[in-house]
N, C-alpha and C. Protein backbone atom coordinates (compact mmCIF):
# COMPACT_ATOMS: atom_id res chain seq x y z
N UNK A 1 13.29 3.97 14.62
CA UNK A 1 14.33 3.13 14.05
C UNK A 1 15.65 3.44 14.72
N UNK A 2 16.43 2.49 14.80
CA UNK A 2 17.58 1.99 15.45
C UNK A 2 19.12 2.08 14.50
N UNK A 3 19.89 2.94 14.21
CA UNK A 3 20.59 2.32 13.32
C UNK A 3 22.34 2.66 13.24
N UNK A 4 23.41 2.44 13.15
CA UNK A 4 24.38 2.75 12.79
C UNK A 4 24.77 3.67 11.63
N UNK A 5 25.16 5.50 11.49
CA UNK A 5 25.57 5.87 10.51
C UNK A 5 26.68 5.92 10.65
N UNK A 6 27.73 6.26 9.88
CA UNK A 6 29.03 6.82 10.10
C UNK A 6 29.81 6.85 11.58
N UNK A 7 29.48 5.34 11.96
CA UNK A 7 29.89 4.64 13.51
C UNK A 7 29.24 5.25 14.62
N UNK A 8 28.08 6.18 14.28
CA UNK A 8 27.92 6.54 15.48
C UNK A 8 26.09 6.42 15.25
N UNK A 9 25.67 5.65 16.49
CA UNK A 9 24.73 4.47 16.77
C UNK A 9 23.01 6.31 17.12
N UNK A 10 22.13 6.00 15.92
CA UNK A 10 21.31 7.15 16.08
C UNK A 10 19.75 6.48 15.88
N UNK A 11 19.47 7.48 16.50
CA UNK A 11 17.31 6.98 16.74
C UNK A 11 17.18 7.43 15.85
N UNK A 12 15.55 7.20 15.38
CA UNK A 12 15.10 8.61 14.51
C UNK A 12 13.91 7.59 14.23
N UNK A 13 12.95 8.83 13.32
CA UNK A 13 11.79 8.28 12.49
C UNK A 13 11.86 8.11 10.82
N UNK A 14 11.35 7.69 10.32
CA UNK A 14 11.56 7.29 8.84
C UNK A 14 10.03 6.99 8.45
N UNK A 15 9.38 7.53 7.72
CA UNK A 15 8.26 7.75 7.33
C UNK A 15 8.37 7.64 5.47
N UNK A 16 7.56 6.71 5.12
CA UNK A 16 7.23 7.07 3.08
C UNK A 16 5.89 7.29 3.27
N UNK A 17 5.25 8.18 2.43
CA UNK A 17 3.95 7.75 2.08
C UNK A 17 3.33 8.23 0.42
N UNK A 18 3.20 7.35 -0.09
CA UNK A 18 2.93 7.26 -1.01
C UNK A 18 1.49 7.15 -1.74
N UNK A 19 1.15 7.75 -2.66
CA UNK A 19 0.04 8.20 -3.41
C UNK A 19 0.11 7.43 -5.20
N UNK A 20 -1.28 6.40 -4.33
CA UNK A 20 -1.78 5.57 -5.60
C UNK A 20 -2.58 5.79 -6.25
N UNK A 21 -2.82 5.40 -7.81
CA UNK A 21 -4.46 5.22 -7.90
C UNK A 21 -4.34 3.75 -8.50
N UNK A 22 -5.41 3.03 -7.68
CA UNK A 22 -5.32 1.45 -8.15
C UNK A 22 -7.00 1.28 -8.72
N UNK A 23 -6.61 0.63 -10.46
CA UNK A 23 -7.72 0.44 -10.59
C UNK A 23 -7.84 -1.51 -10.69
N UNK A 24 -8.94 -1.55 -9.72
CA UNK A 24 -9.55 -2.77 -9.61
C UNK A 24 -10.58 -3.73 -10.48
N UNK A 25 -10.48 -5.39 -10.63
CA UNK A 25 -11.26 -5.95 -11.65
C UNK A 25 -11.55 -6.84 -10.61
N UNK A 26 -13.20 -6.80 -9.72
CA UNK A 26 -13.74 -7.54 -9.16
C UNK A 26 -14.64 -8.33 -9.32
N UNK A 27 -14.98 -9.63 -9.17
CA UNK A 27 -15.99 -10.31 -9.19
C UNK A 27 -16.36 -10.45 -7.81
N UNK A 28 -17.69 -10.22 -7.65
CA UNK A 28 -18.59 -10.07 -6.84
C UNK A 28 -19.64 -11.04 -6.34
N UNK A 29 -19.69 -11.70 -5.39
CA UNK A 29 -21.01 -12.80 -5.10
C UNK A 29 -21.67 -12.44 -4.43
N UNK A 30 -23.24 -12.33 -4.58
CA UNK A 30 -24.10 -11.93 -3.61
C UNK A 30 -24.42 -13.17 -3.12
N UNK A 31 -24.34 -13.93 -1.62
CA UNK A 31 -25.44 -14.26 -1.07
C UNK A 31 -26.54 -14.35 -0.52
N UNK A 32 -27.76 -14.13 -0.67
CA UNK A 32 -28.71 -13.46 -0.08
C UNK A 32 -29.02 -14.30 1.13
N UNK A 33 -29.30 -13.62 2.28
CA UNK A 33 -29.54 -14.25 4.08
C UNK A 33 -30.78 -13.94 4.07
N UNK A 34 -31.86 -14.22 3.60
CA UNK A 34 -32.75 -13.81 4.00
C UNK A 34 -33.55 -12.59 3.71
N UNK A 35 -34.38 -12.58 4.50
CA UNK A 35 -34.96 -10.57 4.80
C UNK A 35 -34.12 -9.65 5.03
N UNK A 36 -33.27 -10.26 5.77
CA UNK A 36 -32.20 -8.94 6.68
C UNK A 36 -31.20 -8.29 5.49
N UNK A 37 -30.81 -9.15 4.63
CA UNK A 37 -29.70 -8.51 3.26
C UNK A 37 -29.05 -9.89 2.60
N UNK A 38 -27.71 -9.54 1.64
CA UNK A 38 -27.01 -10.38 1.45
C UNK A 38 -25.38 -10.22 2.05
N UNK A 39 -25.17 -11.47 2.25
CA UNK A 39 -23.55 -11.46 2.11
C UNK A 39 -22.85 -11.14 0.48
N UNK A 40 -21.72 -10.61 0.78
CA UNK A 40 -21.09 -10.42 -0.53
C UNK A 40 -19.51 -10.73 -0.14
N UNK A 41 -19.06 -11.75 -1.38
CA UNK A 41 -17.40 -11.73 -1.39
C UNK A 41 -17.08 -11.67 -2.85
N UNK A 42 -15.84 -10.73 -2.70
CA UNK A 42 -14.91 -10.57 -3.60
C UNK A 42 -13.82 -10.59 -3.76
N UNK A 43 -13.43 -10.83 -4.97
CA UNK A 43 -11.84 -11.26 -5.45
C UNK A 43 -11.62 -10.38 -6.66
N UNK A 44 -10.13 -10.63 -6.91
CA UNK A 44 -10.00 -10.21 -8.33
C UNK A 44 -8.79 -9.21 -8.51
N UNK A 45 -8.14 -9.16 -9.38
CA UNK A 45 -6.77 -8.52 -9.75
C UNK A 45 -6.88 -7.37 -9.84
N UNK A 46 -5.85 -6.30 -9.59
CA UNK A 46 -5.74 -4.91 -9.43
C UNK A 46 -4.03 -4.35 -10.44
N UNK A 47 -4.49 -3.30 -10.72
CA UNK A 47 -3.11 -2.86 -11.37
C UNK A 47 -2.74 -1.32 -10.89
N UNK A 48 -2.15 -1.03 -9.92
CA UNK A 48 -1.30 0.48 -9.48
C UNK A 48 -0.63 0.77 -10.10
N UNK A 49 -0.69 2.46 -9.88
CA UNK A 49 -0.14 3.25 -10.47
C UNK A 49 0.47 4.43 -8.94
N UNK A 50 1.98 3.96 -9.13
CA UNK A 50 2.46 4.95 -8.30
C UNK A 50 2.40 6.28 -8.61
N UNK A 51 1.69 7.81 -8.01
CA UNK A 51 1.82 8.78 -9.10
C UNK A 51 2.46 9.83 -7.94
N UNK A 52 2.52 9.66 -6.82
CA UNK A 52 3.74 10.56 -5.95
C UNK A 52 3.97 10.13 -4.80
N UNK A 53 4.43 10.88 -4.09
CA UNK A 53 5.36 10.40 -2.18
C UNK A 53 6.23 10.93 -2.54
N UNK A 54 6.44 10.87 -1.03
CA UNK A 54 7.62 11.66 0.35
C UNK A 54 8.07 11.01 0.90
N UNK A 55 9.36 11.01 1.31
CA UNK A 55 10.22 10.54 2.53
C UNK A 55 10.31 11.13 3.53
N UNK A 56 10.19 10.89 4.83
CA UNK A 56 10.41 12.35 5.90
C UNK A 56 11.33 11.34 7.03
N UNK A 57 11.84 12.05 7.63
CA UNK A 57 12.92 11.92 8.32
C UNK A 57 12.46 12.65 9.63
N UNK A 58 12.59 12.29 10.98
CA UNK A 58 12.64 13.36 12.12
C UNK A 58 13.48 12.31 13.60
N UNK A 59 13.61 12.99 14.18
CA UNK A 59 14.48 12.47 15.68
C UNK A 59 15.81 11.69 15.25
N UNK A 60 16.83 12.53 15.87
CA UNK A 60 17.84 11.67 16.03
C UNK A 60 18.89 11.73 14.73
N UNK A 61 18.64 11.90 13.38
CA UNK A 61 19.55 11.79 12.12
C UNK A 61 20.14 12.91 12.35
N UNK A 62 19.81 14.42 12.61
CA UNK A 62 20.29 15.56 12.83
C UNK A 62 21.95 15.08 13.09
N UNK A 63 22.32 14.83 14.36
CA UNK A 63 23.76 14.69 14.70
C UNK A 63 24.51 13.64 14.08
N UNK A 64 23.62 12.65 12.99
CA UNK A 64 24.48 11.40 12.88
C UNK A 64 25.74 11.92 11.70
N UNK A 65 25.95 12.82 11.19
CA UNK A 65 27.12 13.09 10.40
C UNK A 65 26.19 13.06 8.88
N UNK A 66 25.29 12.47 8.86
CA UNK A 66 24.43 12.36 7.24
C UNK A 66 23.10 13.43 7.39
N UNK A 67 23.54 13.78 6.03
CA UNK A 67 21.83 14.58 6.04
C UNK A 67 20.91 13.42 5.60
N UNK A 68 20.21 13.75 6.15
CA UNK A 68 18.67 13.37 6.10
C UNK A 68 17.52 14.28 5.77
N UNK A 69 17.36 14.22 4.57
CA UNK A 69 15.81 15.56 4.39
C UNK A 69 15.15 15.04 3.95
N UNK A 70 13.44 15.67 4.32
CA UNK A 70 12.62 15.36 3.83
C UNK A 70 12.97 15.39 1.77
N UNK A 71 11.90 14.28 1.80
CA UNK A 71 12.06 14.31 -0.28
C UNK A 71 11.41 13.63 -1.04
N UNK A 72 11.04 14.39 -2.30
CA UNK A 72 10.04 13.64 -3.40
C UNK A 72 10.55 12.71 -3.73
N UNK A 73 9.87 11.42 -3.38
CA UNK A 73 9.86 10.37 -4.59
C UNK A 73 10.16 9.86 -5.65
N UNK A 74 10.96 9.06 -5.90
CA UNK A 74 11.41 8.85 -7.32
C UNK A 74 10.72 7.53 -7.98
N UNK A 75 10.10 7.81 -9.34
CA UNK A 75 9.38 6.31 -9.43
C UNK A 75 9.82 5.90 -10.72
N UNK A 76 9.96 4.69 -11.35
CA UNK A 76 10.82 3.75 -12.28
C UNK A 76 11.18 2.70 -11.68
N UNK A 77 12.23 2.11 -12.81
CA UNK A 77 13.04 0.63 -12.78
C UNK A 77 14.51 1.04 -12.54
N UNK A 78 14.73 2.30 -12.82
CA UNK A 78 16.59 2.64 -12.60
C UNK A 78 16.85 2.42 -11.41
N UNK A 79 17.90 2.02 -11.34
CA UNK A 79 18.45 1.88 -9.60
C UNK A 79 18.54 3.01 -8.86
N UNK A 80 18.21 4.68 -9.36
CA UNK A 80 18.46 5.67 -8.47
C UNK A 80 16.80 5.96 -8.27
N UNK A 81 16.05 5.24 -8.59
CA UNK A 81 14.26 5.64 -8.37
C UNK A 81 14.54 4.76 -7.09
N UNK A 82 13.08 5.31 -5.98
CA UNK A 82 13.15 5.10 -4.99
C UNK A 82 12.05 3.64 -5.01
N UNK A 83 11.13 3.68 -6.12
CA UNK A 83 10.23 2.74 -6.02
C UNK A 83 9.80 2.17 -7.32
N UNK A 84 9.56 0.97 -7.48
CA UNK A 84 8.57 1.10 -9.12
C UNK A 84 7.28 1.82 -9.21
N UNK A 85 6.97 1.79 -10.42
CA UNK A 85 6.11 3.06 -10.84
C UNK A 85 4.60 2.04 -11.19
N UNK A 86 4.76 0.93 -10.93
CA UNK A 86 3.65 -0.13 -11.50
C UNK A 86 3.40 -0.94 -10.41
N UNK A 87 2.24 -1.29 -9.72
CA UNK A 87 1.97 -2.33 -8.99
C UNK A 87 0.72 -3.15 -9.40
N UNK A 88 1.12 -4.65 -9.31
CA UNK A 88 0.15 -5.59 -9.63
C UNK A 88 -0.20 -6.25 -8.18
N UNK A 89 -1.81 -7.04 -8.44
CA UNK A 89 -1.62 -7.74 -7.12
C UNK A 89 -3.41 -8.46 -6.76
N UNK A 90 -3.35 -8.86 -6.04
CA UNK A 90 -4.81 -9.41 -5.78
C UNK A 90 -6.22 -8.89 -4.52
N UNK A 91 -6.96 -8.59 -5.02
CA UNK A 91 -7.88 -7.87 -3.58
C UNK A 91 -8.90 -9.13 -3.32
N UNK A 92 -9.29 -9.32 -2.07
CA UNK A 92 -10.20 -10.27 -1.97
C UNK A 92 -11.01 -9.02 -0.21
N UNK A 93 -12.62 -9.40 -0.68
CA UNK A 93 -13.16 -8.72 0.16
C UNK A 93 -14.35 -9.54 0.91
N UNK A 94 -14.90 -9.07 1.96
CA UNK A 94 -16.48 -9.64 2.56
C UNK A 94 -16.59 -8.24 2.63
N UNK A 95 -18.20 -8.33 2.62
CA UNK A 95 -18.97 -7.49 3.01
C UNK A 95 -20.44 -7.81 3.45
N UNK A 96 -21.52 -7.27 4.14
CA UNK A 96 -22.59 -7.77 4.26
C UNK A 96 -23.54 -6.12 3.92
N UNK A 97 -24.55 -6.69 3.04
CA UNK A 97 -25.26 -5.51 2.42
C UNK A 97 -27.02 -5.82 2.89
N UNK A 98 -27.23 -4.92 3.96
CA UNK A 98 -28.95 -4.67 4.09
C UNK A 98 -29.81 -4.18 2.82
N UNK A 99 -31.07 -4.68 3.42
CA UNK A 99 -31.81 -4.69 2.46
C UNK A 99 -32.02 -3.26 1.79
N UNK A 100 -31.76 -2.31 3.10
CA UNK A 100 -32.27 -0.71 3.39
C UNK A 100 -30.83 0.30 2.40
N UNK A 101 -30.25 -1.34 1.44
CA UNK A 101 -29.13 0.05 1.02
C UNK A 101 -27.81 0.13 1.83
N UNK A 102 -27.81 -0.21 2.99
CA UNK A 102 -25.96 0.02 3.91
C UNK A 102 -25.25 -1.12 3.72
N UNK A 103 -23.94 -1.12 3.20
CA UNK A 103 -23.42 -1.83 3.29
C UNK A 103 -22.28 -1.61 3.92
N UNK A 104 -21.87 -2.84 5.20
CA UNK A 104 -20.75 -2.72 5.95
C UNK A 104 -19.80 -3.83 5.45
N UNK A 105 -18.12 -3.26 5.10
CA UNK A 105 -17.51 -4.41 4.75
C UNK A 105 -15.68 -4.07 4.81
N UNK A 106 -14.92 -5.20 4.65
CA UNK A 106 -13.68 -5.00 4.92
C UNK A 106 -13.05 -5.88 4.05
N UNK A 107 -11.69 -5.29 3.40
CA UNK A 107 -11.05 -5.50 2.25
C UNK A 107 -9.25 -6.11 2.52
N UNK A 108 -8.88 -6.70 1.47
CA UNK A 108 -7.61 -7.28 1.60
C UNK A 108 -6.77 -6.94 0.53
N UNK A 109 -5.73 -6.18 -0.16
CA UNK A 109 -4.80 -6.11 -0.87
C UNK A 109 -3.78 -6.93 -1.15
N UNK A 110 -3.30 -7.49 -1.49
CA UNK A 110 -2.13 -8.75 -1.65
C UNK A 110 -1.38 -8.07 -2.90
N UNK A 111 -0.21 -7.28 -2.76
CA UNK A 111 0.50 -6.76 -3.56
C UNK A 111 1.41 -7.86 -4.16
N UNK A 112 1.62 -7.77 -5.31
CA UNK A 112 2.94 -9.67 -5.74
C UNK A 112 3.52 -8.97 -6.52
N UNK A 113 3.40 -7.48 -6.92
CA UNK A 113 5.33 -6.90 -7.37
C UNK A 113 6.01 -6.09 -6.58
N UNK A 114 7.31 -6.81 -7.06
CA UNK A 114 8.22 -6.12 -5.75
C UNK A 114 8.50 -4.87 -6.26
N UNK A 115 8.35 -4.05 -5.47
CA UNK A 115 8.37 -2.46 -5.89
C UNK A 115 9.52 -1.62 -5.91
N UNK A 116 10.99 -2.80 -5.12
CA UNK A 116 12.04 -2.08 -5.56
C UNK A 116 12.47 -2.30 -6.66
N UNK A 117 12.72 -1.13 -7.78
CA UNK A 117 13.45 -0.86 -8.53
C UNK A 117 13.77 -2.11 -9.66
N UNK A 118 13.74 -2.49 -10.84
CA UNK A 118 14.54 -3.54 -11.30
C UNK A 118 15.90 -3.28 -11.01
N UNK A 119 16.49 -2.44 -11.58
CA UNK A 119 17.69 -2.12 -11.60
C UNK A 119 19.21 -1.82 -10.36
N UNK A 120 17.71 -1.57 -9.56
CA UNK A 120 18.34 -1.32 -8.13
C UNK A 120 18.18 -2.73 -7.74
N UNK A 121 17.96 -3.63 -7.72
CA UNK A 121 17.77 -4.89 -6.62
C UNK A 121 19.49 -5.40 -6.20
N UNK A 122 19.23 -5.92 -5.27
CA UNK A 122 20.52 -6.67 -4.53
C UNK A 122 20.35 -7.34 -3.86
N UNK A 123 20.74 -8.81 -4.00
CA UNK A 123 20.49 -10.21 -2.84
C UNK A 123 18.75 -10.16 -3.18
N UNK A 124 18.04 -10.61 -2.21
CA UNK A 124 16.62 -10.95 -1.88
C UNK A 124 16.10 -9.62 -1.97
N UNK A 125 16.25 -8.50 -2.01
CA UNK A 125 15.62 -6.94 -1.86
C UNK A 125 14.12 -7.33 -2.12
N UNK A 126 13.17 -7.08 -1.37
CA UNK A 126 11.56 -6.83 -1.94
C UNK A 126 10.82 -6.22 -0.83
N UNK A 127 9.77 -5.63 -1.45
CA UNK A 127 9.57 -4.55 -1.28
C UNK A 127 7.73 -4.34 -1.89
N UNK A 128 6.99 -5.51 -1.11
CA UNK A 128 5.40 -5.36 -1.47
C UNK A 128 4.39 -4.43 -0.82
N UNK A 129 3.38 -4.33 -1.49
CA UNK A 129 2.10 -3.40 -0.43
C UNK A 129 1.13 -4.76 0.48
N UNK A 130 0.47 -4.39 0.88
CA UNK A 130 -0.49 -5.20 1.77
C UNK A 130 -1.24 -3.88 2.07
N UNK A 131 -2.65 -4.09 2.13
CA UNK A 131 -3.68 -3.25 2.23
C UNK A 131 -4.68 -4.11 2.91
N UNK A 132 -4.93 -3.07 4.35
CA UNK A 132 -6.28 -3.78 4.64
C UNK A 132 -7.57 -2.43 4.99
N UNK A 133 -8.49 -2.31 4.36
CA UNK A 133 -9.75 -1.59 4.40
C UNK A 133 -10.85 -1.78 4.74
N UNK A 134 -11.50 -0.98 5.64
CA UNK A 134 -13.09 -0.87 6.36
C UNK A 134 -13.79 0.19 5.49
N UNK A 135 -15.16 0.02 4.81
CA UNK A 135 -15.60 0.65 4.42
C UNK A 135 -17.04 0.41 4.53
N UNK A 136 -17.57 1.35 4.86
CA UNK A 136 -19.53 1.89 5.26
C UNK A 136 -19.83 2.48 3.83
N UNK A 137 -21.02 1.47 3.19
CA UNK A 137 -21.63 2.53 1.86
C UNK A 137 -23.03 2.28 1.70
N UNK A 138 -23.47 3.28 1.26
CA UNK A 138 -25.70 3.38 0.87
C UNK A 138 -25.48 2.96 -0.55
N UNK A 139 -26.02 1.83 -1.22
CA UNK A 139 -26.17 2.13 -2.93
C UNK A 139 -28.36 2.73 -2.62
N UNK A 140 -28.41 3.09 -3.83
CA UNK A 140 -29.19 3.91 -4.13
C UNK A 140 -30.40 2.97 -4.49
């Protein structure tokens, strides 16, 4: 990142990463192809729960006149939390499942709350997730 502090023009990195647990409500379609397995798609609404993260900082902020440190997370609606503490949103998936039990498939997240802050917002501010996932599984 590129940016102007205290007039004097500095690089650097800017890193969040944040720790969810999202529980999911999917409906599921099997198509069956045959001998070989079925196709499967899914949809269906999800509700997060922000429960920690970090900010990290490296290259370049050192000399800009501002500290910059690494730092925990703040989660709520107050304008001094760094994020909301609630995320809603939609997952839609394919997958294709053999007969033998493997299933190979890949996933879509569509986050639709904006995660900055109520309290903090200003002008247009938003601030969604987007998730995309590959996942290999055996059911039994």
């Amino acid at each position: 990142s590129t940016g102007t502090v205290g007039g004097n023009t500095v690089t650097g990195t800017f890193k969040q990463d944040v720790m969810a647990i999202e529980v999911p409500i999917n409906a599921v379609l099997r198509i069956p192809t045959g001998d070989a397995g079925a196709l499967q798609v899914s949809a269906g609404p999800y509700v997060g729960f922000n429960i920690s993260g970090k900010n990290k900082y490296s290259g370049g902020f050192e000399n800009s006149g501002v500290s910059f440190q690494d730092r925990d997370l703040e989660f709520g609606s107050e304008a001094n939390d760094d994020i909301s503490s609630v995320d809603f949103g939609a997952n839609f998936g394919l997958a294709y499942r053999l007969n033998n039990g493997v299933t190979v498939g890949a996933n879509y997240g569509l986050g639709l709350s904006n995660l900055v802050p109520k309290d903090g917002r200003s002008n247009d501010d938003k601030l969604r997730n987007r998730v995309l996932g590959f996942s290999v599984g055996y059911s039994f």
